[in-house]
N, C-alpha and C. Protein backbone atom coordinates (compact mmCIF):
# COMPACT_ATOMS: atom_id res chain seq x y z
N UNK A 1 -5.32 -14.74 -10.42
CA UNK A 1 -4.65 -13.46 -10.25
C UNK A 1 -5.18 -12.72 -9.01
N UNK A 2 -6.49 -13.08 -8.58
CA UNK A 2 -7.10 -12.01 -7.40
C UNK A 2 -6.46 -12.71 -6.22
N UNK A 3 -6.13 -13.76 -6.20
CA UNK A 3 -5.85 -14.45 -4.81
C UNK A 3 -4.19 -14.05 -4.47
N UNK A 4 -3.22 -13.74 -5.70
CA UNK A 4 -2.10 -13.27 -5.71
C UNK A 4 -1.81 -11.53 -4.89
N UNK A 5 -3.15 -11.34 -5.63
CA UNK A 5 -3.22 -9.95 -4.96
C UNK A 5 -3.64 -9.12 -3.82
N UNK A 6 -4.44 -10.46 -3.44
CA UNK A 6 -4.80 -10.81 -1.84
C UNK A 6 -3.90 -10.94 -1.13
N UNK A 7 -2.88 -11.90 -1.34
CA UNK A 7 -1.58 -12.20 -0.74
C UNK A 7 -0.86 -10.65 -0.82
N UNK A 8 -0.67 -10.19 -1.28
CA UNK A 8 0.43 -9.21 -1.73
C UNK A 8 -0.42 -7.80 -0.95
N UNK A 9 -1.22 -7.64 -0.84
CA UNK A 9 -2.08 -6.85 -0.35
C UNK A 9 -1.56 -6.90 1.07
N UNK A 10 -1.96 -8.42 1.58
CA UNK A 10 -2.28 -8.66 3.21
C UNK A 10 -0.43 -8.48 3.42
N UNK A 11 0.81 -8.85 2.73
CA UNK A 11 2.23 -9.13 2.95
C UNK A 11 2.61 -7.34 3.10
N UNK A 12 1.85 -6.67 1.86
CA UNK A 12 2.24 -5.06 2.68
C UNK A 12 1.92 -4.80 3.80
N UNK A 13 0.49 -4.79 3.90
CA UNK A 13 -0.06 -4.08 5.32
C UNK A 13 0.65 -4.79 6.00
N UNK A 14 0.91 -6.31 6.35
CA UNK A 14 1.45 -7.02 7.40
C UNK A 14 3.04 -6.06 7.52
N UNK A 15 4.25 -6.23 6.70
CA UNK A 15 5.17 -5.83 6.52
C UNK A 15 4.96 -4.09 7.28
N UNK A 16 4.19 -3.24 6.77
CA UNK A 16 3.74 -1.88 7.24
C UNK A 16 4.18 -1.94 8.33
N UNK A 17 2.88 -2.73 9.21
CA UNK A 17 2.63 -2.97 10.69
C UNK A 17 3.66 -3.49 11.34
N UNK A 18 4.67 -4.47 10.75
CA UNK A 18 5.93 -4.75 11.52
C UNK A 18 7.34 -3.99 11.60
N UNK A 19 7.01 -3.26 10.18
CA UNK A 19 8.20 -2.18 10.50
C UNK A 19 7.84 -0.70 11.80
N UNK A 20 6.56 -0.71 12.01
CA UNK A 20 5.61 0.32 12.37
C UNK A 20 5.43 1.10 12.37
N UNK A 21 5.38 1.39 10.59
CA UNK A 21 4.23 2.49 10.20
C UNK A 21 3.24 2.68 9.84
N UNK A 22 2.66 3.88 9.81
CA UNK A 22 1.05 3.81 9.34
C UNK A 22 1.13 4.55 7.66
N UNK A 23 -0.05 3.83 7.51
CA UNK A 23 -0.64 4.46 6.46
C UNK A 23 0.31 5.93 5.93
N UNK A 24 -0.16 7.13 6.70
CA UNK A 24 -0.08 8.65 6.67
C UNK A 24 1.81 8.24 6.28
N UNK A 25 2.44 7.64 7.26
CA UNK A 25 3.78 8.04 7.35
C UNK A 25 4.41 7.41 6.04
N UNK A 26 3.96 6.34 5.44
CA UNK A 26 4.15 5.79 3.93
C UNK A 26 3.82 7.05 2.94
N UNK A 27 2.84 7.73 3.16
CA UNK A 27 2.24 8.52 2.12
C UNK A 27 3.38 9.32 2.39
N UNK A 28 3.81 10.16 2.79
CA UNK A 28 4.17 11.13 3.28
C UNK A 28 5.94 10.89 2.60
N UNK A 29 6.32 9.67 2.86
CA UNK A 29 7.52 9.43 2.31
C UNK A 29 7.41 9.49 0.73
N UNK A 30 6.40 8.93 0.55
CA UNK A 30 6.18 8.85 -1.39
C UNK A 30 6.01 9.68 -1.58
N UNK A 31 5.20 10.96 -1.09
CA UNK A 31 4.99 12.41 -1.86
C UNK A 31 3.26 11.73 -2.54
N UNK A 32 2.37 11.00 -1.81
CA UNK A 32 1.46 11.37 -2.07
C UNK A 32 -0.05 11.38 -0.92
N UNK A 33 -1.11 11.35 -1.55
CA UNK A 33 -2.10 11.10 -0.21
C UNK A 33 -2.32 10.05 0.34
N UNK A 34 -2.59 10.00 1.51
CA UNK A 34 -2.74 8.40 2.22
C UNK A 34 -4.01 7.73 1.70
N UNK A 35 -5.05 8.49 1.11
CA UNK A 35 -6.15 7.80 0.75
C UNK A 35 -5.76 7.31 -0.35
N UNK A 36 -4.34 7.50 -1.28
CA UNK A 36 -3.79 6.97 -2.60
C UNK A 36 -3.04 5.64 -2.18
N UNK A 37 -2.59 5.95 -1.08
CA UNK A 37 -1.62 4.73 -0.30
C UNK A 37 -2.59 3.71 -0.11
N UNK A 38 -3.60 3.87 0.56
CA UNK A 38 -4.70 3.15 1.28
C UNK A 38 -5.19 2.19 0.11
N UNK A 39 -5.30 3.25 -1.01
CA UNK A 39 -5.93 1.82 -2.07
C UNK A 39 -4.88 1.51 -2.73
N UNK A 40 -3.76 2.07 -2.99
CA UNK A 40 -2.85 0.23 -3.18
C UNK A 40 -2.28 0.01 -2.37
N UNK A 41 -2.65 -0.34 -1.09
CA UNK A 41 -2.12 -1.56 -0.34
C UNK A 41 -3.88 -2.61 -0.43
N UNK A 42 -4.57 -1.76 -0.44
CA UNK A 42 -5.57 -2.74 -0.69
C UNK A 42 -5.88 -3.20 -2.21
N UNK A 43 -5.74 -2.73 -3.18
CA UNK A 43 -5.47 -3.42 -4.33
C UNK A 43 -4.07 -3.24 -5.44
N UNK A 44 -3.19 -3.84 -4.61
CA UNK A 44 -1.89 -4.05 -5.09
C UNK A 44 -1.92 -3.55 -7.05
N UNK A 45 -2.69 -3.96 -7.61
CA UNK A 45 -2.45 -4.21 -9.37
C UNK A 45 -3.13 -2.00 -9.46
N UNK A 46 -3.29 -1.48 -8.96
CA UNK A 46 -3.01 -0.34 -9.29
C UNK A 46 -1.99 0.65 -9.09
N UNK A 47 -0.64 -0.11 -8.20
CA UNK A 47 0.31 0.17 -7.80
C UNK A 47 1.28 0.28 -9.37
N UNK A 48 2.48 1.65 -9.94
CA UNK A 48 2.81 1.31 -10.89
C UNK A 48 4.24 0.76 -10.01
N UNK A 49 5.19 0.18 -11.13
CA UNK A 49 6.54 -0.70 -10.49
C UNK A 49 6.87 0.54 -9.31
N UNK A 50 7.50 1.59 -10.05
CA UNK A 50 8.31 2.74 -9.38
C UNK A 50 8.10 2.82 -8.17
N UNK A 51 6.04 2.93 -7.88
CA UNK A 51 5.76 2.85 -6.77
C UNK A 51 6.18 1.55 -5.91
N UNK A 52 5.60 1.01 -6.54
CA UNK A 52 6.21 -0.37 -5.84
C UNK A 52 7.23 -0.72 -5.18
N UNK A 53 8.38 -0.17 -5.79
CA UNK A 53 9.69 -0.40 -5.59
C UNK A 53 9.90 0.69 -4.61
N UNK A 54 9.58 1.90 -4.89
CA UNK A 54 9.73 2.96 -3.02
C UNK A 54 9.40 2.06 -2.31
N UNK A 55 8.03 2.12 -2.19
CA UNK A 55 7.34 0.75 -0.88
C UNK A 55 8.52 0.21 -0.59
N UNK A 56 8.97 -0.87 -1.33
CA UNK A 56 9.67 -1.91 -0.69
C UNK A 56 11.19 -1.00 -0.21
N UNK A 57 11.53 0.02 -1.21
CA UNK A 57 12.81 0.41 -0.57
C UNK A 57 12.53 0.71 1.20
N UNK A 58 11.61 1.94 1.10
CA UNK A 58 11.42 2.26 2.46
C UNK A 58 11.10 1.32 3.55
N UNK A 59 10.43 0.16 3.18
CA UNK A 59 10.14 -1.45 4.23
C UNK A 59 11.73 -1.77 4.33
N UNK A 60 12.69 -1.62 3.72
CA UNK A 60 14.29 -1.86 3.36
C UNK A 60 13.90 -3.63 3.12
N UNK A 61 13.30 -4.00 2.00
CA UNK A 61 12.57 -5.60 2.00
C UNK A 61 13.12 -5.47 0.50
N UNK A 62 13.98 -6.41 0.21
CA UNK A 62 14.32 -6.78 -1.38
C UNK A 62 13.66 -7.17 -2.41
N UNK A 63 13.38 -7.12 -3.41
CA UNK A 63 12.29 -7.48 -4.22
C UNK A 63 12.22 -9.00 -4.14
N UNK A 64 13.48 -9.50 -4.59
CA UNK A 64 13.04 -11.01 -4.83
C UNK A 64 12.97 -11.57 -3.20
N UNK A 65 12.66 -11.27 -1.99
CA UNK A 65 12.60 -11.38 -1.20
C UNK A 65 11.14 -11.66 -0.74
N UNK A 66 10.56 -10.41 -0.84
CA UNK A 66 8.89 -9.97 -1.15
C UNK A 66 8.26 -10.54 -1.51
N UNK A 67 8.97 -11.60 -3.21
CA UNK A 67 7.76 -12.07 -3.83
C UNK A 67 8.37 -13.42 -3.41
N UNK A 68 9.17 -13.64 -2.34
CA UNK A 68 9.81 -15.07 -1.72
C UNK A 68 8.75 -15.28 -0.50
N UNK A 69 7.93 -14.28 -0.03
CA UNK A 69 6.99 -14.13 0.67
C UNK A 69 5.78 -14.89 0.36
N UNK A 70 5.58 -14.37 -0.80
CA UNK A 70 4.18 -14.99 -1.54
C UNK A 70 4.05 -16.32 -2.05
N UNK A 71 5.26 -16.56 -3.04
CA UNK A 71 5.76 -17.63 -3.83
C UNK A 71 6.20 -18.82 -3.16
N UNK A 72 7.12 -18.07 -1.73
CA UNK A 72 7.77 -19.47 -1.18
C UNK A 72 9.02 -19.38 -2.21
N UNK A 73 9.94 -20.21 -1.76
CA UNK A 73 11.65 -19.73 -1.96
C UNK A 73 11.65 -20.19 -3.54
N UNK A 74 12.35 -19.21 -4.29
CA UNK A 74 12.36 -19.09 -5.76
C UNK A 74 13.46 -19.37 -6.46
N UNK A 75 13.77 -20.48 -7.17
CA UNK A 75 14.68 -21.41 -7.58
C UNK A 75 15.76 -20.08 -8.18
N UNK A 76 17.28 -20.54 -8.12
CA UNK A 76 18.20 -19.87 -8.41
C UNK A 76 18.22 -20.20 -10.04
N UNK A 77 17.88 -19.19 -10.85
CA UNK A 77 17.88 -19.57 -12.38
C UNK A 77 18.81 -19.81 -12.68
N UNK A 78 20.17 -18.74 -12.33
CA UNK A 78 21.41 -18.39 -12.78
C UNK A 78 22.22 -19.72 -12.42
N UNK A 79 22.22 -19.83 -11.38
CA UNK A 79 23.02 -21.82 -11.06
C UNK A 79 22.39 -22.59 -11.58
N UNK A 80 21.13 -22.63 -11.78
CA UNK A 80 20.48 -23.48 -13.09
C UNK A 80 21.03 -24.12 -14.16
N UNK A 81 21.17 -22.73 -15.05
CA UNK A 81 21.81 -22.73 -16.28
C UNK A 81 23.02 -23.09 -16.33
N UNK A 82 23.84 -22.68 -15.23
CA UNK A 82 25.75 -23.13 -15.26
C UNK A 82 25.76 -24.82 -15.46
N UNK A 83 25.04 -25.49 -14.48
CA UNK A 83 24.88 -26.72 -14.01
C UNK A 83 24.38 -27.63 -15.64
């Protein structure tokens, strides 16, 4: 689980830095402090979903996209099951 969160950690900040914002300008969109921002991007598992999901809205990065980041491309369940 820590190495997941390593990944997911380093895929925000990376993601941050390529859309190019900082720290402050994330906080600032969520409505909270950057020193709150600061530690979950560095430890992702204190992040709750809601938050989570701003993050990614404001990156404009899709969820199953995100964790297509980490995971590597994530089998289509739904054509799965038809098949």
């Amino acid at each position: 689980m820590e190495k997941i969160l390593e990944v997911m950690s380093g895929k925000l900040k990376g993601i941050r830095a390529e859309k190019g914002y900082t720290q402050e300008e994330i906080a600032e969109k969520l409505g909270i402090h950057r020193e709150t921002f600061r530690k979950y991007e560095n430890d992702p598992s204190m992040l709750e979903i809601g938050q989570f999901l701003k993050i990614l809205n404001i990156y404009e990065i899709e969820t199953p996209y995100f964790f297509e980041l980490i995971y590597g491309k994530m089998p289509n369940i739904k054509k799965e099951k038809e098949e």
